[in-house]
N, C-alpha and C. Protein backbone atom coordinates (compact mmCIF):
# COMPACT_ATOMS: atom_id res chain seq x y z
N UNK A 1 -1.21 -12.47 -1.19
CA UNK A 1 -0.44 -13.57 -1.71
C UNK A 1 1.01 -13.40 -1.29
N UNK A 2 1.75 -14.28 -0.25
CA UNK A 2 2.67 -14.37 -0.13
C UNK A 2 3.96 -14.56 -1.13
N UNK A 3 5.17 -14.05 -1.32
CA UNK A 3 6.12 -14.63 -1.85
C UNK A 3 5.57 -15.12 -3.26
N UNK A 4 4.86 -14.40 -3.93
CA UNK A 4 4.46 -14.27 -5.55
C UNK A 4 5.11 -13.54 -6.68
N UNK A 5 5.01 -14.03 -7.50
CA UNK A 5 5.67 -13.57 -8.42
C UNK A 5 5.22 -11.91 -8.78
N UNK A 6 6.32 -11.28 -9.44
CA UNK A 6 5.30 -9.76 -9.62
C UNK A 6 4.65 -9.93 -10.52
N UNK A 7 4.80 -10.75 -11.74
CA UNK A 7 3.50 -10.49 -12.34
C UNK A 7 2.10 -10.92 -12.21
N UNK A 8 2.40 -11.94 -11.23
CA UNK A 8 1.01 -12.45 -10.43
C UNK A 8 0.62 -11.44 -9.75
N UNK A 9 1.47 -10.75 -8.66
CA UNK A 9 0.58 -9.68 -8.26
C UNK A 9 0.39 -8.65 -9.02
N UNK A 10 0.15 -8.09 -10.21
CA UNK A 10 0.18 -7.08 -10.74
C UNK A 10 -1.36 -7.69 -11.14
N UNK A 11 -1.25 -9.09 -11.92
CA UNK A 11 -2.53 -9.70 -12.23
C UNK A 11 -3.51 -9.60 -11.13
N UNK A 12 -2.89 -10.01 -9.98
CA UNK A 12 -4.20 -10.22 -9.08
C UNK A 12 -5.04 -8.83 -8.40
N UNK A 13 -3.79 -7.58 -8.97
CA UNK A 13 -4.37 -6.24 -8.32
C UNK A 13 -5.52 -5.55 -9.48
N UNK A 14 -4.98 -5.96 -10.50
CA UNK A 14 -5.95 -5.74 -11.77
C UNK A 14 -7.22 -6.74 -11.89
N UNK A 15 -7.19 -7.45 -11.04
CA UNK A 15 -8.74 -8.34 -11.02
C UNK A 15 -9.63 -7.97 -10.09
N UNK A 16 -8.48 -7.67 -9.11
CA UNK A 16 -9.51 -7.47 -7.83
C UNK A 16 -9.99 -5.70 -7.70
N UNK A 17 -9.08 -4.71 -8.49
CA UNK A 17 -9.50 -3.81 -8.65
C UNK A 17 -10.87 -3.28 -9.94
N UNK A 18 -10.85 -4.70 -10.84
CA UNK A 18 -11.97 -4.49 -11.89
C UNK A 18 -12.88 -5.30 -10.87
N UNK A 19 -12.91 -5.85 -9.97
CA UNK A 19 -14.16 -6.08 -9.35
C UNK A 19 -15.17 -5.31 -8.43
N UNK A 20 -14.16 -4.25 -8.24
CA UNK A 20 -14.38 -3.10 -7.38
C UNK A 20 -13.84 -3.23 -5.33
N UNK A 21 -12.89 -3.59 -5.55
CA UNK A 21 -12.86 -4.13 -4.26
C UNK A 21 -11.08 -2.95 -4.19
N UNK A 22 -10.91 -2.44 -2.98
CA UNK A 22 -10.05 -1.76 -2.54
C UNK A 22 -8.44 -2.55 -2.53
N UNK A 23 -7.56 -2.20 -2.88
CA UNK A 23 -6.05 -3.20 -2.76
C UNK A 23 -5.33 -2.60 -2.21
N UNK A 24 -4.68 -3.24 -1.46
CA UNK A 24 -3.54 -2.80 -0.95
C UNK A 24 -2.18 -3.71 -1.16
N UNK A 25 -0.69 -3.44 -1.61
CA UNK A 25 0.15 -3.96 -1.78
C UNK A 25 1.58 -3.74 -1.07
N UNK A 26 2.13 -4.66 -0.80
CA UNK A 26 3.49 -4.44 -0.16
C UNK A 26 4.54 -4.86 -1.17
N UNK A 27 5.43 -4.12 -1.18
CA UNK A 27 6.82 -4.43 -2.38
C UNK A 27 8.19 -3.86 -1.62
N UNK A 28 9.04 -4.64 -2.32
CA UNK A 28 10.21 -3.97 -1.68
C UNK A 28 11.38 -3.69 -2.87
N UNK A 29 10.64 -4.42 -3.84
CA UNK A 29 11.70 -4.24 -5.42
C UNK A 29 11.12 -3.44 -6.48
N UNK A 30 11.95 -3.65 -7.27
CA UNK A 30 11.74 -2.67 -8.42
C UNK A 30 10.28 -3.62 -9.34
N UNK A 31 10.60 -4.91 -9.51
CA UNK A 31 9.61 -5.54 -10.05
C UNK A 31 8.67 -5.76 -9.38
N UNK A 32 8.08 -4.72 -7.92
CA UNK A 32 6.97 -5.02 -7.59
C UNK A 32 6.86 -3.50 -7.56
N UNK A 33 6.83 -2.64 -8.68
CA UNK A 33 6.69 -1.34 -8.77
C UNK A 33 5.22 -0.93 -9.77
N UNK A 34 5.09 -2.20 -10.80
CA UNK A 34 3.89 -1.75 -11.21
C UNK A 34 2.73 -2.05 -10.63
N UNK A 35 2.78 -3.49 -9.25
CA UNK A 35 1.63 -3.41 -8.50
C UNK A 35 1.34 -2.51 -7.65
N UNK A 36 2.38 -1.82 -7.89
CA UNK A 36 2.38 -0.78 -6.25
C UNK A 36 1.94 -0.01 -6.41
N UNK A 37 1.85 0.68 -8.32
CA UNK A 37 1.61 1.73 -8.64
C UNK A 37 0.18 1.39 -8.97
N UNK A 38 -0.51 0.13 -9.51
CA UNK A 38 -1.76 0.25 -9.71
C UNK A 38 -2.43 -0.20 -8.44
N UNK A 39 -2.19 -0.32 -7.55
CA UNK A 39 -2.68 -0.56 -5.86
C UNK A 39 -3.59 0.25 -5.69
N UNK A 40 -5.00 0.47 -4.83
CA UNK A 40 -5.03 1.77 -4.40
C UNK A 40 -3.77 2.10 -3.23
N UNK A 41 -3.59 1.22 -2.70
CA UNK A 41 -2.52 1.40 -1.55
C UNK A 41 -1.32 1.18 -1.57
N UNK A 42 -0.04 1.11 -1.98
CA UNK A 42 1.26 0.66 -2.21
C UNK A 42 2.03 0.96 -0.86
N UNK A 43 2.51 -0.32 -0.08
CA UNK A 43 3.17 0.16 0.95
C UNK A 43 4.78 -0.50 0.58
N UNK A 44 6.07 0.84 0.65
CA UNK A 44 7.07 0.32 -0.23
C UNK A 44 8.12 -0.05 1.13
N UNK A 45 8.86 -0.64 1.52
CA UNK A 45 9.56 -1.04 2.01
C UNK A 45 10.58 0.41 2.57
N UNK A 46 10.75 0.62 3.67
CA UNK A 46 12.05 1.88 3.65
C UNK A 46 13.78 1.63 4.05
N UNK A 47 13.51 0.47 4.47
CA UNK A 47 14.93 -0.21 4.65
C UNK A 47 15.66 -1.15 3.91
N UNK A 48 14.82 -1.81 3.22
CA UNK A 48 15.27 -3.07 2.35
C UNK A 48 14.28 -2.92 0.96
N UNK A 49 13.51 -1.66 0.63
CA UNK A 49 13.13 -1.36 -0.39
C UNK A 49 14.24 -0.72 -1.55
N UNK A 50 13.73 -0.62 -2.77
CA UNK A 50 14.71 0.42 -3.30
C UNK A 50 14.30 1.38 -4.07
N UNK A 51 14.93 2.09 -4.74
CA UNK A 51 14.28 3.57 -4.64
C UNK A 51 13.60 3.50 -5.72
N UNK A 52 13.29 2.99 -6.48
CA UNK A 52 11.90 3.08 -7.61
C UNK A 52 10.65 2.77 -6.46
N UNK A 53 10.62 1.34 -5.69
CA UNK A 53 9.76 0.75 -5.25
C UNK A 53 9.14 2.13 -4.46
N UNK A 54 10.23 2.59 -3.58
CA UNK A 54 9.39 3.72 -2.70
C UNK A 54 9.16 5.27 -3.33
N UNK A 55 9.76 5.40 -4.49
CA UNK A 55 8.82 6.82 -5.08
C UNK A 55 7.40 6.28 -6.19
N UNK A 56 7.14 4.90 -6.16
CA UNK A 56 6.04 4.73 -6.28
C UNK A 56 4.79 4.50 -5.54
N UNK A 57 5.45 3.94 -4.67
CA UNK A 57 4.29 3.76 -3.15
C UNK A 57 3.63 4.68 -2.60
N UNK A 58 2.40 4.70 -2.04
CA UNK A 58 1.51 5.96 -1.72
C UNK A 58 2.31 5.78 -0.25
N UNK A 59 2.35 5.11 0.83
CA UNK A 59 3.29 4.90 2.01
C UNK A 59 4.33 4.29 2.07
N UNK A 60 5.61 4.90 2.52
CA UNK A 60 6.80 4.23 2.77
C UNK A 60 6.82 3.45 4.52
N UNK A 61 7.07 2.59 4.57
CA UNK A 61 7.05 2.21 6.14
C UNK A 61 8.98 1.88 6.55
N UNK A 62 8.92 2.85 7.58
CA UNK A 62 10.18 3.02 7.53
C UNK A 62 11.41 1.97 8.37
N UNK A 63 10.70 1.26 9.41
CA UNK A 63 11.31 0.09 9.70
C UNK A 63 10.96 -1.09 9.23
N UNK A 64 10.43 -1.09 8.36
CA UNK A 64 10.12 -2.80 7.44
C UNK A 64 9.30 -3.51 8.27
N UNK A 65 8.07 -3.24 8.52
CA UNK A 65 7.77 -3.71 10.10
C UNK A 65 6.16 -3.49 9.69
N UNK A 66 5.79 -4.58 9.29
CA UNK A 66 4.52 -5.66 8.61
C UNK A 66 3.24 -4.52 10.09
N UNK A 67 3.65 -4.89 10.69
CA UNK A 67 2.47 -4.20 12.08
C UNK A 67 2.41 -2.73 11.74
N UNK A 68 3.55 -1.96 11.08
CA UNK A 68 3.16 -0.62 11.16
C UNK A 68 2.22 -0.48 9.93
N UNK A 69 1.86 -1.38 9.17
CA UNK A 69 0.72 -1.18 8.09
C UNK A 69 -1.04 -0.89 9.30
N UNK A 70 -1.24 -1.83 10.37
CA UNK A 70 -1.75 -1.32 11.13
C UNK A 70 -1.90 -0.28 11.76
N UNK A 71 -0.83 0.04 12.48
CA UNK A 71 -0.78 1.39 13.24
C UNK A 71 -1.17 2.90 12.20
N UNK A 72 -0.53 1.82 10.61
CA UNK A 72 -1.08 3.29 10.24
C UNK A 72 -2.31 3.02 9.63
N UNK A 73 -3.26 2.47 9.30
CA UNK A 73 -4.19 2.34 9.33
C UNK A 73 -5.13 2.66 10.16
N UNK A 74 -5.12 2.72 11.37
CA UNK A 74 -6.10 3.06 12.62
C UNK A 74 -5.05 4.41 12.34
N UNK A 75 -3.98 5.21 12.63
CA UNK A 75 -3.77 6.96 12.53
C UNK A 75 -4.65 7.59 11.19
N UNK A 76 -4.88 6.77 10.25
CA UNK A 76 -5.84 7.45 9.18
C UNK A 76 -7.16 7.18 9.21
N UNK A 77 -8.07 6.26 10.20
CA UNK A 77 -9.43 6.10 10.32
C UNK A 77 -9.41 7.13 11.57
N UNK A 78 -8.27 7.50 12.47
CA UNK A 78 -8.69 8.18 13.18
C UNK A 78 -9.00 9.89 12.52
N UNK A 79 -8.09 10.14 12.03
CA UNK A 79 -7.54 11.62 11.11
C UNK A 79 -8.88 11.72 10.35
N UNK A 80 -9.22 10.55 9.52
CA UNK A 80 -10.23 10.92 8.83
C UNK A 80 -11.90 11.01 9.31
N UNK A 81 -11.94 10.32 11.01
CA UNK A 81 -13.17 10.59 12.02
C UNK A 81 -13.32 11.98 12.29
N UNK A 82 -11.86 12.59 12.59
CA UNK A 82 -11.94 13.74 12.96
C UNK A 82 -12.06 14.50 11.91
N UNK A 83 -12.06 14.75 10.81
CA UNK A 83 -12.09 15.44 9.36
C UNK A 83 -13.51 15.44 9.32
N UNK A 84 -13.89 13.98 9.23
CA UNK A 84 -15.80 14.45 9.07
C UNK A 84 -16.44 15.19 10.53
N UNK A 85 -16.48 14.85 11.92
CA UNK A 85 -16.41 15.83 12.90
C UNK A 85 -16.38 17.05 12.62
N UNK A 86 -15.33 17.41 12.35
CA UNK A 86 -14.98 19.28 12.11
C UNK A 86 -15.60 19.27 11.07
N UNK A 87 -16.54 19.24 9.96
CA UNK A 87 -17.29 18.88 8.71
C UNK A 87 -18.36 19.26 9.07
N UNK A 88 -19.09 18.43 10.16
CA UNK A 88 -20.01 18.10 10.62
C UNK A 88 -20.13 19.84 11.54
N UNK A 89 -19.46 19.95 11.90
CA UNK A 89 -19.58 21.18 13.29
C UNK A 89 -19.96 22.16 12.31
């Protein structure tokens, strides 16, 4: 949900997490600190965030830069291919 209110997203992370479905959230304020914190994923802003938002976030992204939620997404499906691999050996 774009440009929502925080308590809408706080609502919508608590619905979709009692449904069983994985969340991920982006915040850059202080009032988007309790979705971030009940997220499984909280990605906090590192340039235009502020500092509640990012010592709650499980990832800080450090140039504000929407694509590096990707990049890091594929560095942790990769990290975690290779984790079961060496598992596996």
């Amino acid at each position: 949900m774009a440009r929502s209110q925080p308590e809408h997203k706080y609502a919508m992370v608590t619905g979709l997490t009692q449904l069983g479905h994985v969340v991920a959230v982006t915040g850059d304020g202080t009032n988007d600190a309790p979705a971030l914190r009940k997220a499984d994923i909280g990605f906090a802003m590192g340039i235009q965030g502020t500092k509640l938002a990012k010592e709650v976030a499980d990832i800080i992204l450090l140039d504000d830069n929407f694509a590096s939620i990707v990049v890091a997404a594929k560095w942790g499906r990769n990290i975690y291919d290779n984790i079961r691999k060496f598992i596996q050996f």
